[in-house]
N, C-alpha and C. Protein backbone atom coordinates (compact mmCIF):
# COMPACT_ATOMS: atom_id res chain seq x y z
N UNK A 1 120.18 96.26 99.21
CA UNK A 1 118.72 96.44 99.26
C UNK A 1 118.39 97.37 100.41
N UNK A 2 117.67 98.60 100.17
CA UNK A 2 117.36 99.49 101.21
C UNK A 2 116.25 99.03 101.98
N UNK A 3 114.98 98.50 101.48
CA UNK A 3 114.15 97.98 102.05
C UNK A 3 114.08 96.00 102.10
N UNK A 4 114.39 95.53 103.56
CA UNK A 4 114.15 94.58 103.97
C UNK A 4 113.10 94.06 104.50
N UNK A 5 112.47 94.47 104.77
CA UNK A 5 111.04 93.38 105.52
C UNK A 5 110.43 93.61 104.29
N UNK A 6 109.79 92.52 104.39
CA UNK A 6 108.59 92.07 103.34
C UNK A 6 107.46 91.25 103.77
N UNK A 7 106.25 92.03 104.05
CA UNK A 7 104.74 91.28 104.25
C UNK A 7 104.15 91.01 102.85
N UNK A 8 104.30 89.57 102.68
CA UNK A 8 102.90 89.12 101.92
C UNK A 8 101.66 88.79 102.44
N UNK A 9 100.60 88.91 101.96
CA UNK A 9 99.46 88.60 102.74
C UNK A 9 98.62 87.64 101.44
N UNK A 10 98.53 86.22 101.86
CA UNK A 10 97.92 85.28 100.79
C UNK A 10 98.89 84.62 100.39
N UNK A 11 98.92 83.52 100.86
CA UNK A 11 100.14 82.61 100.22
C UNK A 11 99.75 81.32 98.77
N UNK A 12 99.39 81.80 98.17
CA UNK A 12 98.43 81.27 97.03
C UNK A 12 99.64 80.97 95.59
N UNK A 13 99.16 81.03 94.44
CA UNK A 13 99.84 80.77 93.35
C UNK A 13 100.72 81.59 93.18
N UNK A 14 100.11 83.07 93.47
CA UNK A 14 100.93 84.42 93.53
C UNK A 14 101.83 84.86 94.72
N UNK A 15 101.38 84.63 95.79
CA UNK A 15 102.32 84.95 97.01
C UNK A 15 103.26 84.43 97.11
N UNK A 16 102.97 82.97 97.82
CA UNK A 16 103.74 82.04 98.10
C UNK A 16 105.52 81.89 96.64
N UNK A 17 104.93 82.06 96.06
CA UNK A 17 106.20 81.93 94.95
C UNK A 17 107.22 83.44 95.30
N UNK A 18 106.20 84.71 95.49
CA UNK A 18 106.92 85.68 95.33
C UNK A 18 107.70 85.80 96.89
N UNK A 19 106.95 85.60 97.80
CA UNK A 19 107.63 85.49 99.28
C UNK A 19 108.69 84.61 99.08
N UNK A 20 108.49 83.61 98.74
CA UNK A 20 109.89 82.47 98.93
C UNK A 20 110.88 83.00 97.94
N UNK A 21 110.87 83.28 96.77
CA UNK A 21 111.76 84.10 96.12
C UNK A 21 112.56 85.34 96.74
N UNK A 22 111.77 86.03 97.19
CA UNK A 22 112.19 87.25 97.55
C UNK A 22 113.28 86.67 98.96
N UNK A 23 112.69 85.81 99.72
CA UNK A 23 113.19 85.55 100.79
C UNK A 23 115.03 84.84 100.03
N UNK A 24 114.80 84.24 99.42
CA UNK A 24 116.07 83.48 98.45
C UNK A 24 116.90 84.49 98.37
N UNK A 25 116.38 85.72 98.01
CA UNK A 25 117.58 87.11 97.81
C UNK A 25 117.29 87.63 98.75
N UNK A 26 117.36 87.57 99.86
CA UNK A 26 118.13 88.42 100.91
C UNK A 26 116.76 88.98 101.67
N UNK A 27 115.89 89.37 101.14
CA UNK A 27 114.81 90.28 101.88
C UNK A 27 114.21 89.02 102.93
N UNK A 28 114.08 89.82 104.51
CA UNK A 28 113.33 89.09 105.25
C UNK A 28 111.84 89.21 105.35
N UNK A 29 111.18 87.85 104.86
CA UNK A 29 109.88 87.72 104.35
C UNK A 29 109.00 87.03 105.73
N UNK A 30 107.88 87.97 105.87
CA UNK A 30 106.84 87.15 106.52
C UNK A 30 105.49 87.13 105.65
N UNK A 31 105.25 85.38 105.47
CA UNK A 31 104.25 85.44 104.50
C UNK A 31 102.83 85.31 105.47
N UNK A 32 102.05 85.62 105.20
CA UNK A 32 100.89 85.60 106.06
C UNK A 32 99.42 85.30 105.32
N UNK A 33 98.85 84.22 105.50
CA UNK A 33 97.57 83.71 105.37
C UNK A 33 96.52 83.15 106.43
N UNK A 34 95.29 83.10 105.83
CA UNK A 34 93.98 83.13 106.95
C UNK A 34 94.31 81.56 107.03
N UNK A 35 94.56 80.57 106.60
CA UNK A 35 94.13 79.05 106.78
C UNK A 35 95.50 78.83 107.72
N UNK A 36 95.16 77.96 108.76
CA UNK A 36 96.24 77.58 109.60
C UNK A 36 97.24 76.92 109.43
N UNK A 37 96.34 75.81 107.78
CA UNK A 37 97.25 74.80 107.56
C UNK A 37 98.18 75.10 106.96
N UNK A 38 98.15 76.04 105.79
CA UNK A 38 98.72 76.42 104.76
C UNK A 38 99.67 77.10 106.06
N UNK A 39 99.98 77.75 106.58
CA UNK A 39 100.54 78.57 107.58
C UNK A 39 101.56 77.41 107.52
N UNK A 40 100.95 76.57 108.50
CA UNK A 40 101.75 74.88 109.06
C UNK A 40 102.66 74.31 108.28
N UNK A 41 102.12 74.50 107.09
CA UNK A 41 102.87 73.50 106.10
C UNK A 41 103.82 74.45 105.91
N UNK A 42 104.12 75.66 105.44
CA UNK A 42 104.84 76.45 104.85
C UNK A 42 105.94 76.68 105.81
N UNK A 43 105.75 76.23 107.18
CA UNK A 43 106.93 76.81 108.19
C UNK A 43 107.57 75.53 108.38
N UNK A 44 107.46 74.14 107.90
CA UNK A 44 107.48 72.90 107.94
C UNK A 44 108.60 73.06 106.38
N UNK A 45 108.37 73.93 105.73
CA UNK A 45 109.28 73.60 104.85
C UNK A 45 108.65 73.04 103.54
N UNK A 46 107.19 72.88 103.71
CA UNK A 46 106.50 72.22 103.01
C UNK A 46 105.78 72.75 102.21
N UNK A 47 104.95 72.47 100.81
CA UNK A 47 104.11 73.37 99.85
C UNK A 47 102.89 72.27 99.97
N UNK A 48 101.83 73.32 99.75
CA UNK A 48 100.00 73.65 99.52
C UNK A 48 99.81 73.39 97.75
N UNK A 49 100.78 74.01 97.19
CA UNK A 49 100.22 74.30 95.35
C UNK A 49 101.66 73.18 95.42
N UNK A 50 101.10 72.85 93.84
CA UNK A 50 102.17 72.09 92.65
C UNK A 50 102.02 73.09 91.83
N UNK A 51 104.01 73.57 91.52
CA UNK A 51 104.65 74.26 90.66
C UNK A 51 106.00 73.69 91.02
N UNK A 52 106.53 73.45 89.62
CA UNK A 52 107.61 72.90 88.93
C UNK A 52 109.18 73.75 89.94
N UNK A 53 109.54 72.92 91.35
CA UNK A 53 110.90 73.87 91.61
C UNK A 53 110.47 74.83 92.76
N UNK A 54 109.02 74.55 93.04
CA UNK A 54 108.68 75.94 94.35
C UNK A 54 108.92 75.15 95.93
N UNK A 55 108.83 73.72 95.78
CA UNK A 55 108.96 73.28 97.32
C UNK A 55 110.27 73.16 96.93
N UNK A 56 111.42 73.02 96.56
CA UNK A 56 112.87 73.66 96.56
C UNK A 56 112.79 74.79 97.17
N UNK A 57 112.34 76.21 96.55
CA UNK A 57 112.52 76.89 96.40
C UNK A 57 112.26 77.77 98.13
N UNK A 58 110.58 76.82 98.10
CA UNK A 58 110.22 77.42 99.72
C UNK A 58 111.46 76.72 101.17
N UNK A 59 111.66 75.65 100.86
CA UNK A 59 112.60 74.76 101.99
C UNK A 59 113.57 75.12 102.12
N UNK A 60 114.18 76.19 101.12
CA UNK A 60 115.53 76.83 101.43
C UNK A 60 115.15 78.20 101.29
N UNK A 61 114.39 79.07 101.63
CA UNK A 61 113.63 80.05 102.29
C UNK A 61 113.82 79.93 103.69
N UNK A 62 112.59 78.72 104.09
CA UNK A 62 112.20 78.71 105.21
C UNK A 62 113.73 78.00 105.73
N UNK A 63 114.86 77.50 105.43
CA UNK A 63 115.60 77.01 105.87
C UNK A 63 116.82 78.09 106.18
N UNK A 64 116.77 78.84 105.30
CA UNK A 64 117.85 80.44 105.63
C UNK A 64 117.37 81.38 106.47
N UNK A 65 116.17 81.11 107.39
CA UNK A 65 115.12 81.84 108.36
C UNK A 65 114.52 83.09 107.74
N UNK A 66 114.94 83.54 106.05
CA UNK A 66 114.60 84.47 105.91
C UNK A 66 112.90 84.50 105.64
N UNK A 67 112.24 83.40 105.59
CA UNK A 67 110.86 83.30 105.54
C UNK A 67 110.35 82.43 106.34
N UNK A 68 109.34 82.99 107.27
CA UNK A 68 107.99 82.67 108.00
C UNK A 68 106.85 82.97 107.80
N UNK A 69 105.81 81.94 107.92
CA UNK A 69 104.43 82.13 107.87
C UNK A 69 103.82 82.72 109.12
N UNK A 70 102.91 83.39 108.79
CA UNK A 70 101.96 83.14 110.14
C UNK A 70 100.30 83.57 110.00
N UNK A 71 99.81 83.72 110.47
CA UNK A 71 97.91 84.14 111.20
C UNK A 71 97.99 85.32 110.59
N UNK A 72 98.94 86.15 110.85
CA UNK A 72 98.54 87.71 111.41
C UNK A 72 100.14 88.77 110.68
N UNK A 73 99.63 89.98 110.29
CA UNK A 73 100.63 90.57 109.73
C UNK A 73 101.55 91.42 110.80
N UNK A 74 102.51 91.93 110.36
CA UNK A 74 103.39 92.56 111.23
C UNK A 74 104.29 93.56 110.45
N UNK A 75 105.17 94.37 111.58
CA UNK A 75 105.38 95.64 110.64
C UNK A 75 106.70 95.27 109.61
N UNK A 76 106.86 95.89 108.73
CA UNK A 76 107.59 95.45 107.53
C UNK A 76 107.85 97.26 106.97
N UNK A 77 108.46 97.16 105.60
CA UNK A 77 109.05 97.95 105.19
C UNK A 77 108.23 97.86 103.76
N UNK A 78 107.70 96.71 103.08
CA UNK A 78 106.61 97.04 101.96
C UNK A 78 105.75 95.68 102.35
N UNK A 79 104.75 95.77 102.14
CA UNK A 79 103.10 94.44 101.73
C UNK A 79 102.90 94.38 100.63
N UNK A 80 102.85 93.44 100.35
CA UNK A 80 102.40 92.59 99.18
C UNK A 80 101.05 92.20 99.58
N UNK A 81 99.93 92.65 98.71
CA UNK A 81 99.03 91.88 99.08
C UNK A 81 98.58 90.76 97.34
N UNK A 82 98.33 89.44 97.59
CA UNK A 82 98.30 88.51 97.18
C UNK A 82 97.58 87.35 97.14
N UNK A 83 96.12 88.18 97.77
CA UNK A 83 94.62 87.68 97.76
C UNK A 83 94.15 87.65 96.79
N UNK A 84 92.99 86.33 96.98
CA UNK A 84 92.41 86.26 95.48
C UNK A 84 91.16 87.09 95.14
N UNK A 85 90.92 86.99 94.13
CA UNK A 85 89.83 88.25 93.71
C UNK A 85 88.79 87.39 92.67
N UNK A 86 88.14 86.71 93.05
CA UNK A 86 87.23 85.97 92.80
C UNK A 86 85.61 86.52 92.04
N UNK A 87 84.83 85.68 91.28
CA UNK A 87 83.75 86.29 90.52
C UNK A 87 82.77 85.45 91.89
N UNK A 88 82.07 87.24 91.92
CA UNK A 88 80.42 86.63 92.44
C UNK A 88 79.42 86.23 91.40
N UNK A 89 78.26 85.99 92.22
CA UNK A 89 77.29 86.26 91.00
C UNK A 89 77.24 87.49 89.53
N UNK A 90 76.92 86.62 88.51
CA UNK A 90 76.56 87.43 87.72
C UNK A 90 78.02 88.35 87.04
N UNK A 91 79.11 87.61 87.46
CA UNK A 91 80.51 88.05 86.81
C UNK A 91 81.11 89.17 87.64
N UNK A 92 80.46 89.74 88.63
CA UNK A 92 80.76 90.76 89.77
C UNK A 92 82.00 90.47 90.79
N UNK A 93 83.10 91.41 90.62
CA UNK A 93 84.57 90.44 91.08
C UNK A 93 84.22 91.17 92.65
N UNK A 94 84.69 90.26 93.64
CA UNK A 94 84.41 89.65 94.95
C UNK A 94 86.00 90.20 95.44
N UNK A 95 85.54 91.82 96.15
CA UNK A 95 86.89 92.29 96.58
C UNK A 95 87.27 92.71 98.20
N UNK A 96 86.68 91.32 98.48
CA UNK A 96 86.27 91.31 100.13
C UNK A 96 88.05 91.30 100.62
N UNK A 97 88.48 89.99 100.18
CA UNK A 97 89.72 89.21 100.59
C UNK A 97 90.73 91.00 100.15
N UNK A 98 90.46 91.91 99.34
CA UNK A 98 91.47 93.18 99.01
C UNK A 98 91.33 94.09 99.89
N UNK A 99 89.67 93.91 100.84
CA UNK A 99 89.76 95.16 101.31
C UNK A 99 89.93 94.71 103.38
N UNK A 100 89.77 92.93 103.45
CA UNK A 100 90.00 92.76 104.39
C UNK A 100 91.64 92.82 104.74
N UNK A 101 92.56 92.81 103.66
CA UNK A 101 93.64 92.40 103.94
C UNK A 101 94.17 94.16 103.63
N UNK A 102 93.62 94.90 102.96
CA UNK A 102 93.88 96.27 103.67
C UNK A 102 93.68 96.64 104.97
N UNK A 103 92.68 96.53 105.43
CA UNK A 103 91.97 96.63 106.51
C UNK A 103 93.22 96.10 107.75
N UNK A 104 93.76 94.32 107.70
CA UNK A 104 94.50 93.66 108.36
C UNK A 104 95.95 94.75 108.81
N UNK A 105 96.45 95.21 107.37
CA UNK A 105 97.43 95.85 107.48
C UNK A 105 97.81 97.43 107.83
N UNK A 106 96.23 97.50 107.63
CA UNK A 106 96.48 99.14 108.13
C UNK A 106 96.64 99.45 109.24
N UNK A 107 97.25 98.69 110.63
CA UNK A 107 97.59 99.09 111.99
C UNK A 107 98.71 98.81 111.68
N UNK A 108 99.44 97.88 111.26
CA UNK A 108 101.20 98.26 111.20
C UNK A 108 101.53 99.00 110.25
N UNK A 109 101.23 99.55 109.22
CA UNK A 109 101.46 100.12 108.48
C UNK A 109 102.27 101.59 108.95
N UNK A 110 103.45 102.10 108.40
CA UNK A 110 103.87 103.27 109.00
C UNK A 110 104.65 103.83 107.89
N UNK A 111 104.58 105.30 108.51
CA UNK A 111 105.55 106.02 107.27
C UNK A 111 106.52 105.59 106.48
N UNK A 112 106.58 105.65 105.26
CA UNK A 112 107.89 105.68 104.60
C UNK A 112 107.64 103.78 103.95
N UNK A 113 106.31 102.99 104.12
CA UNK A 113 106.14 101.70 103.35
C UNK A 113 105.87 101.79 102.12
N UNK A 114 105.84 100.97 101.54
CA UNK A 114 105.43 100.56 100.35
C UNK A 114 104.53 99.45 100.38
N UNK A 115 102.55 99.89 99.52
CA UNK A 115 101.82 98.62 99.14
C UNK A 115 101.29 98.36 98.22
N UNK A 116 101.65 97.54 98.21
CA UNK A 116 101.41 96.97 96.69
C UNK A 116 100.23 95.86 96.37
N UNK A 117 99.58 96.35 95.31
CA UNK A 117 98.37 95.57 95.21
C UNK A 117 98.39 94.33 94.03
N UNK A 118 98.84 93.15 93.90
CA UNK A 118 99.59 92.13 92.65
C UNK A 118 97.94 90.99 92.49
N UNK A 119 97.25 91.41 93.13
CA UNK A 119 96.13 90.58 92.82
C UNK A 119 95.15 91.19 91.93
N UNK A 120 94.45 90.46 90.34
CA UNK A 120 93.80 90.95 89.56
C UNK A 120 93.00 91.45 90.07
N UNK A 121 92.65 92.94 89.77
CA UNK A 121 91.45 93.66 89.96
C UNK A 121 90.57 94.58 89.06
N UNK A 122 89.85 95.42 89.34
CA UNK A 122 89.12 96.12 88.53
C UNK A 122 89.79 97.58 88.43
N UNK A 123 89.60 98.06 87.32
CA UNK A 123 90.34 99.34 87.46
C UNK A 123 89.44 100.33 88.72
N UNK A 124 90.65 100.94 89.08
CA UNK A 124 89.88 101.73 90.45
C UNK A 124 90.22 101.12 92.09
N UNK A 125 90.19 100.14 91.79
CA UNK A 125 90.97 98.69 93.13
C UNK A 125 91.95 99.51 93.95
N UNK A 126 93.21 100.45 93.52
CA UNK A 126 93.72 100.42 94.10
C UNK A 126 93.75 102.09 94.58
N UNK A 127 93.25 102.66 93.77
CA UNK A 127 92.49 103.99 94.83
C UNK A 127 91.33 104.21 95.10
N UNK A 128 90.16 103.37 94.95
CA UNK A 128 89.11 103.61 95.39
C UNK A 128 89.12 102.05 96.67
N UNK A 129 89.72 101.40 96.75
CA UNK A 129 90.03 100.23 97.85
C UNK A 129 90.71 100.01 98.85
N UNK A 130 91.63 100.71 98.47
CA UNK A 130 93.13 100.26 99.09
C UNK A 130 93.29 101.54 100.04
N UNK A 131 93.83 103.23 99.18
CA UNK A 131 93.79 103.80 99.40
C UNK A 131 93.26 104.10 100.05
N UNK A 132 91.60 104.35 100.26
CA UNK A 132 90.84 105.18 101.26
C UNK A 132 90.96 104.28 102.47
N UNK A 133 91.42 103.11 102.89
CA UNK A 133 91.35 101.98 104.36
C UNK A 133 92.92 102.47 104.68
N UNK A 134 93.31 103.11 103.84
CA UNK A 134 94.81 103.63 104.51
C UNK A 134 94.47 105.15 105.13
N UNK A 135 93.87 105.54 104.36
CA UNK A 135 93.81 107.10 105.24
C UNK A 135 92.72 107.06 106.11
N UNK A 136 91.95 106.17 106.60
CA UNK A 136 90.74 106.01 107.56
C UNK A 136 91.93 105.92 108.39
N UNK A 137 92.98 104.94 107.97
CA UNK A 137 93.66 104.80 109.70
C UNK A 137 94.77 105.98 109.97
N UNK A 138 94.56 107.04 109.48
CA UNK A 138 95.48 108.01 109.40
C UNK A 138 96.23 108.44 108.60
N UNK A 139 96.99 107.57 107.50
CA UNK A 139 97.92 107.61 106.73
C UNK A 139 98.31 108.27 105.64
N UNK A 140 99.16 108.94 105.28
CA UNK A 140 99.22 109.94 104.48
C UNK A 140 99.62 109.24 102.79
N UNK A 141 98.43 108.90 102.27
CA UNK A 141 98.79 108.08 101.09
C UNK A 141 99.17 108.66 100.14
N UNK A 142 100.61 108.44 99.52
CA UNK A 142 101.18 109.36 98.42
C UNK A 142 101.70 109.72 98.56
N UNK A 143 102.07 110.20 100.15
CA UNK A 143 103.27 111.07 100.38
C UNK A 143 104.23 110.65 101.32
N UNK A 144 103.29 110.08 102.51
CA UNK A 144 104.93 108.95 103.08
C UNK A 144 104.15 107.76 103.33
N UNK A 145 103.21 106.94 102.93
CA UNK A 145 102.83 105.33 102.68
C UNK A 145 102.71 105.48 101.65
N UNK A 146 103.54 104.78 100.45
CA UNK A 146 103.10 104.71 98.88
C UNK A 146 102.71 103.52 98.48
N UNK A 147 101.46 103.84 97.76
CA UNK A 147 100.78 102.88 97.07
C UNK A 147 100.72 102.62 95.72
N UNK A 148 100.77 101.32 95.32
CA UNK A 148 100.84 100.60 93.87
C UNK A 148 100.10 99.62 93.16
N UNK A 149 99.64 99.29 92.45
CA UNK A 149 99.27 98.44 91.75
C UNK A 149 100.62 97.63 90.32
N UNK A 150 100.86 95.86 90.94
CA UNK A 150 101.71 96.00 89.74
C UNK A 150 101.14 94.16 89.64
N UNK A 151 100.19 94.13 88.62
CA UNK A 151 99.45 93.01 88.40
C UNK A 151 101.00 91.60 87.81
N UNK A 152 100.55 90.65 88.30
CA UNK A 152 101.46 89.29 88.05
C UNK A 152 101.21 88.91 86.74
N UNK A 153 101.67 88.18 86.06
CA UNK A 153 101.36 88.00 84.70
C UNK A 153 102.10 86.48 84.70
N UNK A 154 102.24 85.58 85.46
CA UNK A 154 103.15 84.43 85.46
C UNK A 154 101.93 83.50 84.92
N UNK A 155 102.42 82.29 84.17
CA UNK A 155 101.80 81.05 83.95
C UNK A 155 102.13 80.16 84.65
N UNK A 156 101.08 79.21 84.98
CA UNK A 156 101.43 78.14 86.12
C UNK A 156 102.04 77.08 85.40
N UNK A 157 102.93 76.47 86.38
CA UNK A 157 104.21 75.36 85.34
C UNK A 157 105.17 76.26 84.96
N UNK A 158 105.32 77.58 84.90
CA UNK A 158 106.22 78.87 84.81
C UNK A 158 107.04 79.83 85.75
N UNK A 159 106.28 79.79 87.07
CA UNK A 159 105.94 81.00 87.39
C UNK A 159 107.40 81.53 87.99
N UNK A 160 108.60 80.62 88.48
CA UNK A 160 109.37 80.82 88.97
C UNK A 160 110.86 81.77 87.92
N UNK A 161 110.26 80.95 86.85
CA UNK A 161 111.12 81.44 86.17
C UNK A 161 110.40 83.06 85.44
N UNK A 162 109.14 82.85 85.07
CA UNK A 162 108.61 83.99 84.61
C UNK A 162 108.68 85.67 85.83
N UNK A 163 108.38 85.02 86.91
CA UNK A 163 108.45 85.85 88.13
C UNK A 163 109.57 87.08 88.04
N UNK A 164 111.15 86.43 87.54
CA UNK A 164 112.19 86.68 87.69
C UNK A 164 112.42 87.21 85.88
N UNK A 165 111.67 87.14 84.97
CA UNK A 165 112.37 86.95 83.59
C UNK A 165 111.28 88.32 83.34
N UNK A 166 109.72 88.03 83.46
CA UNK A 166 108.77 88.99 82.80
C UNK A 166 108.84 90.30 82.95
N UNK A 167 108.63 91.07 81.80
CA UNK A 167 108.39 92.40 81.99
C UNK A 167 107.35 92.77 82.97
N UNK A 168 107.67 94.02 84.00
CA UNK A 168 106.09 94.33 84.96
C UNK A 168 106.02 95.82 84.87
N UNK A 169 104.28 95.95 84.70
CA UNK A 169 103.83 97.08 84.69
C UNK A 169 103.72 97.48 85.95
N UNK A 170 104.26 98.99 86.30
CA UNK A 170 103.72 98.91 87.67
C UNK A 170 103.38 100.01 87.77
N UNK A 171 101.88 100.12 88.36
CA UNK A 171 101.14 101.46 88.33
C UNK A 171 101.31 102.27 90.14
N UNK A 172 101.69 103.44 89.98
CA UNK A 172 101.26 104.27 91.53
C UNK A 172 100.36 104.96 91.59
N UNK A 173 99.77 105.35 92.77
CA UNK A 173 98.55 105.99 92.76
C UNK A 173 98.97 107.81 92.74
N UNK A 174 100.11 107.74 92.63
CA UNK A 174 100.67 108.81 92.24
C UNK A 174 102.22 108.99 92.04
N UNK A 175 103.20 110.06 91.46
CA UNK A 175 104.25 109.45 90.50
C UNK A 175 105.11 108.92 92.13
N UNK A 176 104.84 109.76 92.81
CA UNK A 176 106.12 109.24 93.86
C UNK A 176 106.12 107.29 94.03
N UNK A 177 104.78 107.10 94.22
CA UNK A 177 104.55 105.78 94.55
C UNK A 177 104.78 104.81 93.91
N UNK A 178 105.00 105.12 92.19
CA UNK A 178 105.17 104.59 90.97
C UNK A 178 106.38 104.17 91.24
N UNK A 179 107.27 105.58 91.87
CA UNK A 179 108.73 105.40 91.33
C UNK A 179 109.10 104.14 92.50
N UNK A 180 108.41 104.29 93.74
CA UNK A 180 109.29 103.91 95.13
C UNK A 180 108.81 102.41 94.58
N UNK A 181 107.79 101.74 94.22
CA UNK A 181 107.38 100.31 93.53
C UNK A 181 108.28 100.03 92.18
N UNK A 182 108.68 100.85 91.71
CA UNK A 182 109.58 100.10 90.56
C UNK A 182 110.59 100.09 90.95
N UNK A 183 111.55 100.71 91.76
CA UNK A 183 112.24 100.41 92.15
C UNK A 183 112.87 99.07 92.94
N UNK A 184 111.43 98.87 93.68
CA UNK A 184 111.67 97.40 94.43
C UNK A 184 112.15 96.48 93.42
N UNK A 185 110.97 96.63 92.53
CA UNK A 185 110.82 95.38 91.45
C UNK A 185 111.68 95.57 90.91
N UNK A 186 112.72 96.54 90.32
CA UNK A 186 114.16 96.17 89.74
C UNK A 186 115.00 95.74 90.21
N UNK A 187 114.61 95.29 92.14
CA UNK A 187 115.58 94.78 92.29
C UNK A 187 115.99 92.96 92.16
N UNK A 188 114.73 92.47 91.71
CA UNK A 188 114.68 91.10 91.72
C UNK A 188 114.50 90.86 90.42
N UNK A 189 113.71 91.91 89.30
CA UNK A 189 113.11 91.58 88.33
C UNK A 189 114.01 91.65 87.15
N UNK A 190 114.69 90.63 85.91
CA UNK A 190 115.81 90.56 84.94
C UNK A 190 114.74 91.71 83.78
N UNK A 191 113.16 91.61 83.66
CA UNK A 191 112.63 92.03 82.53
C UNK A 191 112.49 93.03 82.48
N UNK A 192 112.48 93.60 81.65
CA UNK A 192 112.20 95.58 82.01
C UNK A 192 110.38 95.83 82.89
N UNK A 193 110.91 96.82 83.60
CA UNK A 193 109.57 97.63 84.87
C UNK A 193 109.32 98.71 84.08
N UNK A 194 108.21 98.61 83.68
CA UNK A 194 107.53 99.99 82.67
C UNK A 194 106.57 100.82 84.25
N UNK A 195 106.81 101.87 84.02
CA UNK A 195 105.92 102.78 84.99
C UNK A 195 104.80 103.57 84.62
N UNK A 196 103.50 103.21 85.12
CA UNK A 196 102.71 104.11 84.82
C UNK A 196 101.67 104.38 85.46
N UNK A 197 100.56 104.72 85.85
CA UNK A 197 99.42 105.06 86.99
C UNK A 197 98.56 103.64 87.27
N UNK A 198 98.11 103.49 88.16
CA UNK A 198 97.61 102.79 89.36
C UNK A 198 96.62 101.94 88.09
N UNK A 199 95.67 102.94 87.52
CA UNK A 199 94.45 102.02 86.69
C UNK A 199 94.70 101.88 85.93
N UNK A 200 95.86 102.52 84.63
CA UNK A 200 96.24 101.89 83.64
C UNK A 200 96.68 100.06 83.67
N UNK A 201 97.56 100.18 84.99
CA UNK A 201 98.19 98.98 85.30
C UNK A 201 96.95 97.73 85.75
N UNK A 202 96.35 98.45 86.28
CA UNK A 202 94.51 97.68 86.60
C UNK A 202 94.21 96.98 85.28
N UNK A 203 93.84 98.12 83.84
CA UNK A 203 93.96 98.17 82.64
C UNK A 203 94.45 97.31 82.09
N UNK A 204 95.75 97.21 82.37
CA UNK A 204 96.40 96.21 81.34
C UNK A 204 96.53 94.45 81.82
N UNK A 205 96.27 94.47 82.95
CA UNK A 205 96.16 93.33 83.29
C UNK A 205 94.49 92.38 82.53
N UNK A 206 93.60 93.43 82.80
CA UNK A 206 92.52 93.16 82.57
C UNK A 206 92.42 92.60 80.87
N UNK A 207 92.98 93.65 80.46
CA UNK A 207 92.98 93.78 79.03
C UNK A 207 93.45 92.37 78.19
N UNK A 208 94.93 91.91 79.06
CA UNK A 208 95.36 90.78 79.08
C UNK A 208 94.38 89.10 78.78
């Protein structure tokens, strides 16, 4: 594996499974969420959600040191972000938690990462959101920080096994970024990684 560090940010249905996994194969994972407890419990060895095989899964994570929680992000080699994306009023999706946790990560962020956006969004999320809070802080998006969109598709009571089995779309906000995100994901993922642009992948999740 060329790239080792791994920031998740949101340790939820979606994070938490993919951090402790990832951490299981080799990549050193820091998972990172706003609630203290969830933090607490997770470095304890302990799980927040019920899914079938994940407090296994996290206790020998957190037990091979390759995964820690914490407050606050730190520098890594790709982010996961893994916030939820919630309806406001009137069916209007609530993309505070996408653009604070851009926002969080855009001071460690440095040449040559990979970020990835796995939380449902609206098409546009990940270059009209993501993107522009990366180049406010300098960053040259597309060309050495690459950015992605590659939406989760797991069922709960599933997800461990689906995580590892499902096909994933994974969109870049341009081809370099496409390629450097599918690549990750072939390295954990058994299902075929279809490649294609940032909002299609928005697209098909939605569509879903």
């Amino acid at each position: 594996v060329g790239m080792k560090k791994v920031c998740v940010i949101g340790l939820g249905y979606i994070g938490l499974p993919t951090a402790s996994l990832l951490g299981t194969k080799g990549y050193e994972v820091l998972g990172v969420d706003v609630d203290s407890q969830v933090v607490d419990t997770i470095n304890r060895g302990e799980v927040h959600i019920v899914e079938p095989g994940l407090d296994i899964l996290v206790r020998s994570a957190i037990q091979s040191g390759n995964l820690t929680a914490s407050l606050e992000p730190a520098q890594a080699d790709i982010f996961i972000l893994a916030v939820s994306t919630p309806f406001k009023e009137g069916f209007q999706p609530d993309l505070s938690q996408v653009e604070a946790a851009s926002r969080r990560i855009a001071s460690v962020v440095r040449p040559g990462n990979l970020v990835i956006l796995e939380s449902t969004s609206p098409v546009k999320t990940t270059e009209e959101v993501i993107a522009p809070i990366l180049r406010e802080a300098g960053h040259k998006v597309g060309e050495d920080v690459f950015v992605a969109h590659c939406p989760e598709r797991v069922l709960p009571g599933r997800i461990l096994t689906e995580l590892v089995e499902n096909d994933r779309i994974v969109g870049g906000i341009n081809e370099a970024s496409a390629e450097v995100a599918a690549d990750f994901y072939r390295e954990f993922v058994s299902g075929e990684v279809l490649v294609t642009d940032a909002a299609t992948a928005e697209f098909s999740k939605l569509a879903e």
